[in-house]
N, C-alpha and C. Protein backbone atom coordinates (compact mmCIF):
# COMPACT_ATOMS: atom_id res chain seq x y z
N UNK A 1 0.86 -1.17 0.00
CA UNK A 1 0.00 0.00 0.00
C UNK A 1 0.90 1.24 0.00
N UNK A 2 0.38 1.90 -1.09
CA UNK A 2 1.51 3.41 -1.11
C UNK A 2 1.18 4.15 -0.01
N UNK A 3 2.08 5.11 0.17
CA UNK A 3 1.61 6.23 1.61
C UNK A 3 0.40 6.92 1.06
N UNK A 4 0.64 7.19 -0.11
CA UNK A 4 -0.68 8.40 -0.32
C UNK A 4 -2.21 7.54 0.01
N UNK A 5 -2.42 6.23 -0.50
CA UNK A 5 -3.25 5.26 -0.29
C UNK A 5 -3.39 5.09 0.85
N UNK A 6 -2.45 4.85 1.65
CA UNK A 6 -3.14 4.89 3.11
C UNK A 6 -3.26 6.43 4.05
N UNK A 7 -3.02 7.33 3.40
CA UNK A 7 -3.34 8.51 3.97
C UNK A 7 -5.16 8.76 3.69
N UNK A 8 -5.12 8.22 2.51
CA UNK A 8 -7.13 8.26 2.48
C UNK A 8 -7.49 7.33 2.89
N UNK A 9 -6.83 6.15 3.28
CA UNK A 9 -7.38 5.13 4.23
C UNK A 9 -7.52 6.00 5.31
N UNK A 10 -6.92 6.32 5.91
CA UNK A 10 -6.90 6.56 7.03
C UNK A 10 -7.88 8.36 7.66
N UNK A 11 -7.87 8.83 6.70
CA UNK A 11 -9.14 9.92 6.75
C UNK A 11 -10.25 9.53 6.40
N UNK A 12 -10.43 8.40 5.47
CA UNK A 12 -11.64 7.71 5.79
C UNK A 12 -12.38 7.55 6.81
N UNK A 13 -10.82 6.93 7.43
CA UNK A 13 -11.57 6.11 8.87
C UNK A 13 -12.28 7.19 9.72
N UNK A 14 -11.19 8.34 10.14
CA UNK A 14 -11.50 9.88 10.51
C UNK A 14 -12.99 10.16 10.38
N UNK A 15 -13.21 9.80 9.35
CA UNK A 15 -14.50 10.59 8.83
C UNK A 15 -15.20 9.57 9.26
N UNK A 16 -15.39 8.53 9.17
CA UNK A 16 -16.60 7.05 9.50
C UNK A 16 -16.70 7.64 11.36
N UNK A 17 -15.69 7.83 11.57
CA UNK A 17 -15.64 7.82 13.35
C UNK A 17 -16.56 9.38 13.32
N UNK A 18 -15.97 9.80 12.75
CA UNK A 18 -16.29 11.56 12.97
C UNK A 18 -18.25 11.23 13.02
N UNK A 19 -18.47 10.64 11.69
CA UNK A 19 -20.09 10.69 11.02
C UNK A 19 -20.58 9.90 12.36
N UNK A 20 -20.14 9.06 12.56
CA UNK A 20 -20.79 7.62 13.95
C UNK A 20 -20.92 8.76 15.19
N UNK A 21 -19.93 9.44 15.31
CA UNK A 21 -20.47 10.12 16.90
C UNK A 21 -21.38 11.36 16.25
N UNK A 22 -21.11 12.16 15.52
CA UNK A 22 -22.12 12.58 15.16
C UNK A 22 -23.88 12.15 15.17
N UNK A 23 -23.94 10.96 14.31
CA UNK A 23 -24.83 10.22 14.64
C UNK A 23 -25.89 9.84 15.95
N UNK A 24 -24.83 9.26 16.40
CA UNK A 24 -24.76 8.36 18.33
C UNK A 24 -25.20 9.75 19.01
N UNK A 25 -24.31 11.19 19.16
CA UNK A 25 -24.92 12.33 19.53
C UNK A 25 -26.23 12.66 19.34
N UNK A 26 -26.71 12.83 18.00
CA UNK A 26 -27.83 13.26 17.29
C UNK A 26 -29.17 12.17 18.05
N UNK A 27 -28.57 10.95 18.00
CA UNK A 27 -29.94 10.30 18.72
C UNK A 27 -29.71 10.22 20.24
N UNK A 28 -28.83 10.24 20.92
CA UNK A 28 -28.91 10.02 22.36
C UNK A 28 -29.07 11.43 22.92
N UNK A 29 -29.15 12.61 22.70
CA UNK A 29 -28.79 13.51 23.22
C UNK A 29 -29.37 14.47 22.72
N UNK A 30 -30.89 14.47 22.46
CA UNK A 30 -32.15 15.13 22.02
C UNK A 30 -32.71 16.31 22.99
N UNK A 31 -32.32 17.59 23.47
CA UNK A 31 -32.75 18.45 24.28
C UNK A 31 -33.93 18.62 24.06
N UNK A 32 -34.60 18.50 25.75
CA UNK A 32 -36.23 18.77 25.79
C UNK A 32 -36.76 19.97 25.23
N UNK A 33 -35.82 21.35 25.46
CA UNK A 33 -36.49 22.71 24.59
C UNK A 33 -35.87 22.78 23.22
N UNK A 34 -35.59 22.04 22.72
CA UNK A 34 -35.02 21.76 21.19
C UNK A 34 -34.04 22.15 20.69
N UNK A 35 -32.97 23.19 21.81
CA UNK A 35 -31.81 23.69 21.13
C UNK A 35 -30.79 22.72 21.93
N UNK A 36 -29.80 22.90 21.17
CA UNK A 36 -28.37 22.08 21.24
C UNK A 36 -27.34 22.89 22.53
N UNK A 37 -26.92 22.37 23.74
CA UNK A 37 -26.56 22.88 24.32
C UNK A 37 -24.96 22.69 24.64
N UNK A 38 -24.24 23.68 24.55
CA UNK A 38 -22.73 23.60 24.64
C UNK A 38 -22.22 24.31 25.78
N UNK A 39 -21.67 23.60 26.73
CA UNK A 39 -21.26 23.59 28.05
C UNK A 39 -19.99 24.60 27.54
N UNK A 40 -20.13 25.61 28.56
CA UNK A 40 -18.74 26.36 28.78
C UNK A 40 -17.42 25.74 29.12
N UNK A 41 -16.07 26.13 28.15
CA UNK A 41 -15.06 25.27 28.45
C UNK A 41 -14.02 27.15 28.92
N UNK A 42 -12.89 26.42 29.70
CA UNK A 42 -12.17 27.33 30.81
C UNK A 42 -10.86 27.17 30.33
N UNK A 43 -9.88 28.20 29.97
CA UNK A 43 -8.42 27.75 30.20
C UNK A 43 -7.74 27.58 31.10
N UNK A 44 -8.83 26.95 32.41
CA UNK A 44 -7.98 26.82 33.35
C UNK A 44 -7.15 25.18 33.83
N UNK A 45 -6.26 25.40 34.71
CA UNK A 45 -5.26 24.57 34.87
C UNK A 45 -6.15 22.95 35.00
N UNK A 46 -7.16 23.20 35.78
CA UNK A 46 -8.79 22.19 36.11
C UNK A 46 -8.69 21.19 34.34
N UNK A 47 -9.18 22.27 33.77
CA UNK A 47 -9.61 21.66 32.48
C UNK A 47 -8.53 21.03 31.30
N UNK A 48 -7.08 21.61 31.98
CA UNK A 48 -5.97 20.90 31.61
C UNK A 48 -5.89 19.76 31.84
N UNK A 49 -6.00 19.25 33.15
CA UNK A 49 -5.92 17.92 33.73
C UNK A 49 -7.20 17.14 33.62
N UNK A 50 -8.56 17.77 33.20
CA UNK A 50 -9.37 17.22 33.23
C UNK A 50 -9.23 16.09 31.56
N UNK A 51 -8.64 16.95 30.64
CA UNK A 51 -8.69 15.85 29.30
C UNK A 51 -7.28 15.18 29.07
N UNK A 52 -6.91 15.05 30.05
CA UNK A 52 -5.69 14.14 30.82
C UNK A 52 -4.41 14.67 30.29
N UNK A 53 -4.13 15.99 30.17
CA UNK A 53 -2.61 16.34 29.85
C UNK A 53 -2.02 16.21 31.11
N UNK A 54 -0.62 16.02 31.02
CA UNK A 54 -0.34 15.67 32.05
C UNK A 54 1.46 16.51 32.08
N UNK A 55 1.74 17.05 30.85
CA UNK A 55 2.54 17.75 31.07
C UNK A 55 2.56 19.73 31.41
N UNK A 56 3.33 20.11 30.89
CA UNK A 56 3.77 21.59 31.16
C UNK A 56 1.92 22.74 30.73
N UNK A 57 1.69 22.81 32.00
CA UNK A 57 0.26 23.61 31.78
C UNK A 57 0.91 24.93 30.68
N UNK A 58 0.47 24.96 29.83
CA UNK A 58 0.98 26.67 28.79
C UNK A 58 -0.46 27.14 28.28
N UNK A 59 -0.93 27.83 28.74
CA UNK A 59 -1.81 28.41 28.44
C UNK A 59 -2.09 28.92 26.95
N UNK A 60 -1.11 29.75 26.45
CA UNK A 60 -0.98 30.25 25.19
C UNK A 60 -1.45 28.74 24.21
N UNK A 61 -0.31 28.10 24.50
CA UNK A 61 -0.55 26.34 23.63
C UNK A 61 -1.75 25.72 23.47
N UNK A 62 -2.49 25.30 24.88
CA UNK A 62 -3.73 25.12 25.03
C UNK A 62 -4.49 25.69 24.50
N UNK A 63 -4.68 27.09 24.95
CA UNK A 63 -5.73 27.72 23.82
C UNK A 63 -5.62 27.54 22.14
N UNK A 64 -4.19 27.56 21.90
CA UNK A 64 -4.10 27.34 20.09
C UNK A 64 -4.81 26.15 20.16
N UNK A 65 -4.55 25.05 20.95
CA UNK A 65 -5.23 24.05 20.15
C UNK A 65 -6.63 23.32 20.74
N UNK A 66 -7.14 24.45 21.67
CA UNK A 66 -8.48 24.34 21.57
C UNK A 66 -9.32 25.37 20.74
N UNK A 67 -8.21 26.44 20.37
CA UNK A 67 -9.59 27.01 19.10
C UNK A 67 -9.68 25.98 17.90
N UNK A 68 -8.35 24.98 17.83
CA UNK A 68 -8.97 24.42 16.40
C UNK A 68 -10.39 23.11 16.97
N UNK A 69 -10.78 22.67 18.10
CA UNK A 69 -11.66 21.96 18.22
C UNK A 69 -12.89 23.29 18.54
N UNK A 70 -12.89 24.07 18.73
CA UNK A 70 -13.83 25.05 18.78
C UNK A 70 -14.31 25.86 17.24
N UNK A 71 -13.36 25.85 16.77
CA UNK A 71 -13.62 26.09 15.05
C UNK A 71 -14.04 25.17 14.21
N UNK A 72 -13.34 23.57 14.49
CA UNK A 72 -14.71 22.62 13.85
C UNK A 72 -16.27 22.08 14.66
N UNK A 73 -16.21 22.47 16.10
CA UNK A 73 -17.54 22.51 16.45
C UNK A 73 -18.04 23.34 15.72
N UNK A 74 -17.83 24.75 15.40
CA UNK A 74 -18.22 25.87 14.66
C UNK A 74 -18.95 25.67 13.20
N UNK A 75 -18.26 24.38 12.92
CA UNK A 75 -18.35 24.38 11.40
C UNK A 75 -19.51 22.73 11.34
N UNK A 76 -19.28 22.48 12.02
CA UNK A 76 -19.70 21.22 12.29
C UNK A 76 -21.24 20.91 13.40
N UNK A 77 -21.52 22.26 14.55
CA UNK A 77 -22.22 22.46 15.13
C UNK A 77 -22.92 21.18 15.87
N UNK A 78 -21.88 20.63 16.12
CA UNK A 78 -22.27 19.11 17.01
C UNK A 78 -21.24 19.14 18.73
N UNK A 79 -22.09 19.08 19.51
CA UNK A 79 -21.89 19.84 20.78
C UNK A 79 -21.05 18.98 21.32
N UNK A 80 -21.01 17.69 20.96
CA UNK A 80 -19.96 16.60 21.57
C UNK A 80 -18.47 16.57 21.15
N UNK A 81 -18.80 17.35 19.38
CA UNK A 81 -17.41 17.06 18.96
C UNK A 81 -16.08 17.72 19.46
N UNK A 82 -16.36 18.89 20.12
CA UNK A 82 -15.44 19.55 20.90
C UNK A 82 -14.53 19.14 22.35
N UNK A 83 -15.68 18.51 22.89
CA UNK A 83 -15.26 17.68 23.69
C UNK A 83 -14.21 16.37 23.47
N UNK A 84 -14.34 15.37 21.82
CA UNK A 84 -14.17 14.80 21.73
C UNK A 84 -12.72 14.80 21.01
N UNK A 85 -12.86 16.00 20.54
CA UNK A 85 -11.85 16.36 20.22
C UNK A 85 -10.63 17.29 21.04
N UNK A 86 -10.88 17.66 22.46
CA UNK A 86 -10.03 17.57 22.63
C UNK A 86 -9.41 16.29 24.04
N UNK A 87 -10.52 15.63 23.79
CA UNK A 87 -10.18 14.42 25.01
C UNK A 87 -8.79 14.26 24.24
N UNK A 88 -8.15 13.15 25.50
CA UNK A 88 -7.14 12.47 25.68
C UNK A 88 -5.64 13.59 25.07
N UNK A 89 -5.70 14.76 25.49
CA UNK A 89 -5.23 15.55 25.45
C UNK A 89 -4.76 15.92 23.89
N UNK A 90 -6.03 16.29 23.67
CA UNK A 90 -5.89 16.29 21.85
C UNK A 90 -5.17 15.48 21.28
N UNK A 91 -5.43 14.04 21.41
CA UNK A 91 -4.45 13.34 20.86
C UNK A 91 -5.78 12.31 20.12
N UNK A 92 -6.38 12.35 19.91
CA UNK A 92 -7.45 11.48 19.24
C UNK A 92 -7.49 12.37 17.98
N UNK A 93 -8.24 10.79 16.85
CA UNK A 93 -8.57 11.40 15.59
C UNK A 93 -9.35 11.99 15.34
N UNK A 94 -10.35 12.44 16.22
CA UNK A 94 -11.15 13.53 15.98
C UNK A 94 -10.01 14.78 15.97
N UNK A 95 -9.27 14.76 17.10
CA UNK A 95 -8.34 16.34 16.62
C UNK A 95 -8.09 16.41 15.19
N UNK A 96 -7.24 15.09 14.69
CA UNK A 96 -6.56 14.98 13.04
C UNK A 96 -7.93 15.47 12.46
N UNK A 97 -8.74 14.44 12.74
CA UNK A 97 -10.12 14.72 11.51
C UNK A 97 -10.19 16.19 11.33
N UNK A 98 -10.61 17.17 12.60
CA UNK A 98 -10.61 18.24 12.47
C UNK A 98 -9.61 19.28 12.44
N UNK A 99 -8.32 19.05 12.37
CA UNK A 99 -7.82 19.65 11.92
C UNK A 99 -7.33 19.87 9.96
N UNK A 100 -7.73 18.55 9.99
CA UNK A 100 -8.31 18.06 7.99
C UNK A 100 -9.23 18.91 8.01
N UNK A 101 -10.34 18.81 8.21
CA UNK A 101 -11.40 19.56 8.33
C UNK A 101 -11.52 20.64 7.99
N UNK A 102 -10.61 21.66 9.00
CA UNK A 102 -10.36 23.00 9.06
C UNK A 102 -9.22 23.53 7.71
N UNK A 103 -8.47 22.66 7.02
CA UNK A 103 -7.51 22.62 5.87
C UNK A 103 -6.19 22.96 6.79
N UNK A 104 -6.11 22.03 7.66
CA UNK A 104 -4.97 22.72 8.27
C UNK A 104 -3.67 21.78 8.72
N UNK A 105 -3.58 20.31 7.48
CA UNK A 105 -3.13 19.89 7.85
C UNK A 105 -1.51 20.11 7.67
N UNK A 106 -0.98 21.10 7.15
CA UNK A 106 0.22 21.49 6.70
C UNK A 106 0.73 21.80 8.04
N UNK A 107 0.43 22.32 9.13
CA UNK A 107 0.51 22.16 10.85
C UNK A 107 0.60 21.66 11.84
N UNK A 108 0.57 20.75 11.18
CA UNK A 108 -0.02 19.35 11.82
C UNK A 108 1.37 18.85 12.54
N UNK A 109 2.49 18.93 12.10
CA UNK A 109 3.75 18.82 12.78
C UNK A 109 4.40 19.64 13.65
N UNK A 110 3.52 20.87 14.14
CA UNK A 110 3.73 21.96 14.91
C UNK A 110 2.65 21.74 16.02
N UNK A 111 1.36 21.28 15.58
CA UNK A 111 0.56 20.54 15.99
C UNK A 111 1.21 19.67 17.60
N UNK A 112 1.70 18.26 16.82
CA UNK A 112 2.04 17.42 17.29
C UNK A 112 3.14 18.00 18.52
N UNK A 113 4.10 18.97 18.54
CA UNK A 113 4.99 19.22 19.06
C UNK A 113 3.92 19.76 19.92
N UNK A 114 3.29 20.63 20.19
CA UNK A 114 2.93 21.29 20.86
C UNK A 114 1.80 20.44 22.05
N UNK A 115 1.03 19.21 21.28
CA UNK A 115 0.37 18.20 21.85
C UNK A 115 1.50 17.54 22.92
N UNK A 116 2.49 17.18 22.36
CA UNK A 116 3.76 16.25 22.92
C UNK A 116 3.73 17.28 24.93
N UNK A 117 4.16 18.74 24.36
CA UNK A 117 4.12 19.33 25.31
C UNK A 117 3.89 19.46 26.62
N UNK A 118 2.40 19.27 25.75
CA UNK A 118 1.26 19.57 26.88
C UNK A 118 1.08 18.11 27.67
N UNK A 119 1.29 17.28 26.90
CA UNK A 119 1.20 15.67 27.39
C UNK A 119 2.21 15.00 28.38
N UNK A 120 3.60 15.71 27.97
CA UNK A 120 4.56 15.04 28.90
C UNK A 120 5.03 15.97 29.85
């Protein structure tokens, strides 16, 4: 399998996972007054440790890479995906998906450094 071949393998997959919680959201999580509700998120040190980073709290960092899960909720308007994207300290393919998403994968190695960071 060439690299380029498994690079759309593998945003495939991105996208099958991405569409399934989308989905799974859409039916489990039906608000009684009919609007979609999105819980306030904090840059604080709390909410660092809460999506399990476990290295150097940087505020500046954190925020870069929670506007990109806040810019594909934006685009995407699914109240879970933000969350989901930045669990496990932005290290899930929902981040990749959405950072594809957003056309931003040329970053993605500045990305990673900056994930590494926050993680160790």
């Amino acid at each position: 399998m060439s690299y380029r071949s498994s690079i759309i393998v593998n945003t495939q997959a991105v996208w099958v996972c991405m569409t399934l919680a989308v989905i799974i959201q859409a039916v489990t999580s039906i608000p009684t007054n009919g609007s979609p509700v999105l819980l306030p998120h904090h840059f604080t040190k709390r909410s660092f440790f809460d999506i399990q980073c476990k290295g150097v709290y940087d505020k500046s960092i954190f925020a870069k890479l929670d506007s990109i899960c806040e810019d594909c909720y934006n685009l995407f308007r699914e109240p879970q995906l933000h969350s989901l994207c930045r669990s496990q300290c932005f290290s899930t393919k929902y981040f990749v998906g959405c950072v594809e998403s957003l056309l931003l994968s040329e970053e993605m190695p500045n990305f990673r450094k900056m994930i590494e960071y926050l993680s160790k």
